[in-house]
Protein backbone atom coordinates (compact mmCIF):
# COMPACT_ATOMS: atom_id res chain seq x y z
CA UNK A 1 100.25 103.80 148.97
CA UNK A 2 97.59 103.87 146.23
CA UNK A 3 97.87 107.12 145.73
CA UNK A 4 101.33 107.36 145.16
CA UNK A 5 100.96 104.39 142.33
CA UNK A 6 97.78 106.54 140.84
CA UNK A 7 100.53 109.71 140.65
CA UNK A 8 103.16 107.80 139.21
CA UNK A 9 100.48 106.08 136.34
CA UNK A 10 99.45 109.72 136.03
CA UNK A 11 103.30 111.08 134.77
CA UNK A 12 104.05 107.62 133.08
CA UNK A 13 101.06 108.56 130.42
CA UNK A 14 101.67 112.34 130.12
CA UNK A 15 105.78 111.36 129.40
CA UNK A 16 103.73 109.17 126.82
CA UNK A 17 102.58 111.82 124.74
CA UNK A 18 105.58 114.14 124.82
CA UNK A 19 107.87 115.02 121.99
CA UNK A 20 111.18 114.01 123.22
CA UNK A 21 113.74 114.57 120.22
CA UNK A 22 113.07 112.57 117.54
CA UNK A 23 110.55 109.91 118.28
CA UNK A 24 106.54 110.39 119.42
CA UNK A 25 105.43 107.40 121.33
CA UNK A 26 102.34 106.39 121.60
CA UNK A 27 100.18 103.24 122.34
CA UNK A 28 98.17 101.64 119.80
CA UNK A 29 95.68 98.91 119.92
CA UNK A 30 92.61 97.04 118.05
CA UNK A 31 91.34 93.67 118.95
CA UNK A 32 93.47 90.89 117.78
CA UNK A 33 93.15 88.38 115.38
CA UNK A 34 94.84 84.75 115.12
CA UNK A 35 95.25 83.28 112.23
CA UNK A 36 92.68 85.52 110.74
CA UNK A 37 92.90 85.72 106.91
CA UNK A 38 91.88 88.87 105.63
CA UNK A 39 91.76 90.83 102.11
CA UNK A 40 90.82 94.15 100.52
CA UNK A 41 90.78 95.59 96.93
CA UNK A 42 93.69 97.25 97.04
CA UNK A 43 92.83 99.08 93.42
CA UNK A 44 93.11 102.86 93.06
CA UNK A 45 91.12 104.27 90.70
CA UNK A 46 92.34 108.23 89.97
CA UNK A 47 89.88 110.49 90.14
CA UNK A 48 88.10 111.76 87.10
CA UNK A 49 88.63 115.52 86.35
CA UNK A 50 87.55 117.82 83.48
CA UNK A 51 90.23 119.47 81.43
CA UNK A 52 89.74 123.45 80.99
CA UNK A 53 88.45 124.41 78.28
CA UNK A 54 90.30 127.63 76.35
CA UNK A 55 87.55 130.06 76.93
CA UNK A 56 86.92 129.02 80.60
CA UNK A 57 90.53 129.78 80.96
CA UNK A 58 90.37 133.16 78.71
CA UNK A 59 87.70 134.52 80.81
CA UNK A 60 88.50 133.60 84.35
CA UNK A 61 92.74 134.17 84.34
CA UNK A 62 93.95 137.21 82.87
CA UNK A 63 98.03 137.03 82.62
CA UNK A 64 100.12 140.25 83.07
CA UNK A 65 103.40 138.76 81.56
CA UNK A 66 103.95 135.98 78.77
CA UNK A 67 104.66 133.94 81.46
CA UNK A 68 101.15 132.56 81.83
CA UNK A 69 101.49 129.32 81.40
CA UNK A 70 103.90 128.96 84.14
CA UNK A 71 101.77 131.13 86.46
CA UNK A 72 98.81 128.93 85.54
CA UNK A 73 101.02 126.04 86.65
CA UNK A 74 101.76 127.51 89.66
CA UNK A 75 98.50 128.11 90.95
CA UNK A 76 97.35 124.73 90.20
CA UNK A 77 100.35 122.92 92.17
CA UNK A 78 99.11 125.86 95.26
CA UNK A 79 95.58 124.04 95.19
CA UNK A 80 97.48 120.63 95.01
CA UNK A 81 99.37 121.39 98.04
CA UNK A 82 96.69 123.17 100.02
CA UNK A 83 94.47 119.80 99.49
CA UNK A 84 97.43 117.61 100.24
CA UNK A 85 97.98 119.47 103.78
CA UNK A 86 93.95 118.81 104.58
CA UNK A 87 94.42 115.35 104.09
CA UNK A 88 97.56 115.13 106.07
CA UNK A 89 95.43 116.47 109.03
CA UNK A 90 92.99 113.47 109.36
CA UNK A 91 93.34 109.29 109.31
CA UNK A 92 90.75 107.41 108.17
CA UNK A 93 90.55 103.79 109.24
CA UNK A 94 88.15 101.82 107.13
CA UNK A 95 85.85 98.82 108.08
CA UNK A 96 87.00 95.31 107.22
CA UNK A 97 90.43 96.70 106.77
CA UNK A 98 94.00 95.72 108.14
CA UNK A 99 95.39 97.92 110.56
CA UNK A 100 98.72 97.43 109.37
CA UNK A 101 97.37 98.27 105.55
CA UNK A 102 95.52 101.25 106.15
CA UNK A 103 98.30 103.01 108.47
CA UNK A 104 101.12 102.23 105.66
CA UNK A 105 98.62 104.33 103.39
CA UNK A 106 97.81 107.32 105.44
CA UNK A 107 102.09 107.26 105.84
CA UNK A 108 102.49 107.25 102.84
CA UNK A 109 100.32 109.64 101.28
CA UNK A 110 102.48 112.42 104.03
CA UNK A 111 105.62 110.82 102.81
CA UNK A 112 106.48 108.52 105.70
CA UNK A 113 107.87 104.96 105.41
CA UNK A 114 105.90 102.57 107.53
CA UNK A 115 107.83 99.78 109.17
CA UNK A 116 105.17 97.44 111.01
CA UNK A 117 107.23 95.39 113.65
CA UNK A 118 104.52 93.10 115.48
CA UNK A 119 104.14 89.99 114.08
CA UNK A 120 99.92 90.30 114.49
CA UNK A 121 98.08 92.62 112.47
CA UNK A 122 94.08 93.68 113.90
CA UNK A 123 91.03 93.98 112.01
CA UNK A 124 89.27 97.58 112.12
CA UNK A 125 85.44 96.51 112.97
CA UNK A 126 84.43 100.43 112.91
CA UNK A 127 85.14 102.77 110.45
CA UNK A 128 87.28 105.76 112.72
CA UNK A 129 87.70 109.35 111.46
CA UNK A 130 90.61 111.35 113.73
CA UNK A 131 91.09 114.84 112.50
CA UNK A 132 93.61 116.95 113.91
CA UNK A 133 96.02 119.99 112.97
CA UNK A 134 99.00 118.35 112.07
CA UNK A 135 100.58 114.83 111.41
CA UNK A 136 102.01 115.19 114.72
CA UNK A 137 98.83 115.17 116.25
CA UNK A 138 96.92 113.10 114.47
CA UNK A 139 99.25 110.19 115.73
CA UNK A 140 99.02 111.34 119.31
CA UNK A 141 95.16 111.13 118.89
CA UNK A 142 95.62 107.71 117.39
CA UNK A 143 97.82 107.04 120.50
CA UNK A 144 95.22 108.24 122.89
CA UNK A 145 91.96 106.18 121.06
CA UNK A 146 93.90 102.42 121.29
CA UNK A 147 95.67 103.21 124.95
CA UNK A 148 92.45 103.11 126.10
CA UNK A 149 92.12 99.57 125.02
CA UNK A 150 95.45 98.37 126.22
CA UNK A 151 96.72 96.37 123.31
CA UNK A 152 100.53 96.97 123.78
CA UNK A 153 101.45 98.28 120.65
CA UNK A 154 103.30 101.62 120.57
CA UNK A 155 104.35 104.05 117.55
CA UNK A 156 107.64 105.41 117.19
CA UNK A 157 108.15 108.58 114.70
CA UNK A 158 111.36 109.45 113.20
CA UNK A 159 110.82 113.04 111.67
CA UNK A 160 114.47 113.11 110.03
CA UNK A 161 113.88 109.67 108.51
CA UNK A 162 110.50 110.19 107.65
CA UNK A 163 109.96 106.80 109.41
CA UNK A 164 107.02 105.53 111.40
CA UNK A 165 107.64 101.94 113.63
CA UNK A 166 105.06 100.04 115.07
CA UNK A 167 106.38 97.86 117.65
CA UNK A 168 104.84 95.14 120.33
CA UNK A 169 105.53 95.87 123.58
């Protein structure tokens, strides 16, 4: 008898993980807080950058066509894009932060809408780095971290929507 429960735990967490249509489901968890207040500086700063300089530009790029300045353009919206997919592949949670707070961000910056359904939010005691090769996957490695705690919270993604639900169990 136990090891027909063990089998059936077994295919209950590898249906977890498994991209059925539209949503990926996974478990989340973090230890919970009651009543907890807590607060951040939520101020971004942009980051400082240098402007080119006419004869860095002169020497290093060397248009064929008068079209340079929208080649120029173009190359710098390719480095944009290529540092925009890196960050896509990795979640960082920050110490001291909300769960809740630092999720919506990471969403956000790969242009999901985060819609945080539990009515607790958790406290991150550990700054946690998950790096993986897509969005996708990130989320299932999110999944996989808090199951093992057993918290009862579980992500939904809607890829058409460009939605991401947390919900209690």
């Amino acid at each position: 008898m136990k090891r027909f429960e063990t089998s059936i735990r077994i295919n209950k967490v590898n249906l977890m993980y498994k991209k059925i249509t539209a949503p990926v489901v996974a478990l989340l968890s973090f230890i919970t807080i009651t009543g907890a207040l807590a607060s951040r500086d939520m101020e971004m700063k942009p980051l400082a950058t240098t402007p080119m300089t006419e004869s860095v530009a002169g020497n290093d790029y060397r248009p064929n066509s008068p079209f340079s300045v929208d080649r120029q353009k173009k190359s710098d919206s390719n480095t944009d894009a290529i540092s925009m997919t890196s960050e896509s592949k990795s979640l960082l949670l920050r110490k001291d932060g909300l769960l809740s707070k630092e999720l919506e961000l990471w969403v956000n910056k790969n242009g999901y809408t985060l819609l945080w359904n539990s009515n607790r939010d958790y406290i991150i005691y550990n700054t946690i780095t998950l790096h993986a090769d897509s969005f996708d996957n990130v989320l299932n490695e999110l999944g996989k971290l808090f199951d093992s705690e057993n918290y009862g919270l579980v992500i939904k993604q809607y890829e058409v929507n460009k939605v991401i639900i947390i919900d209690a169990q």
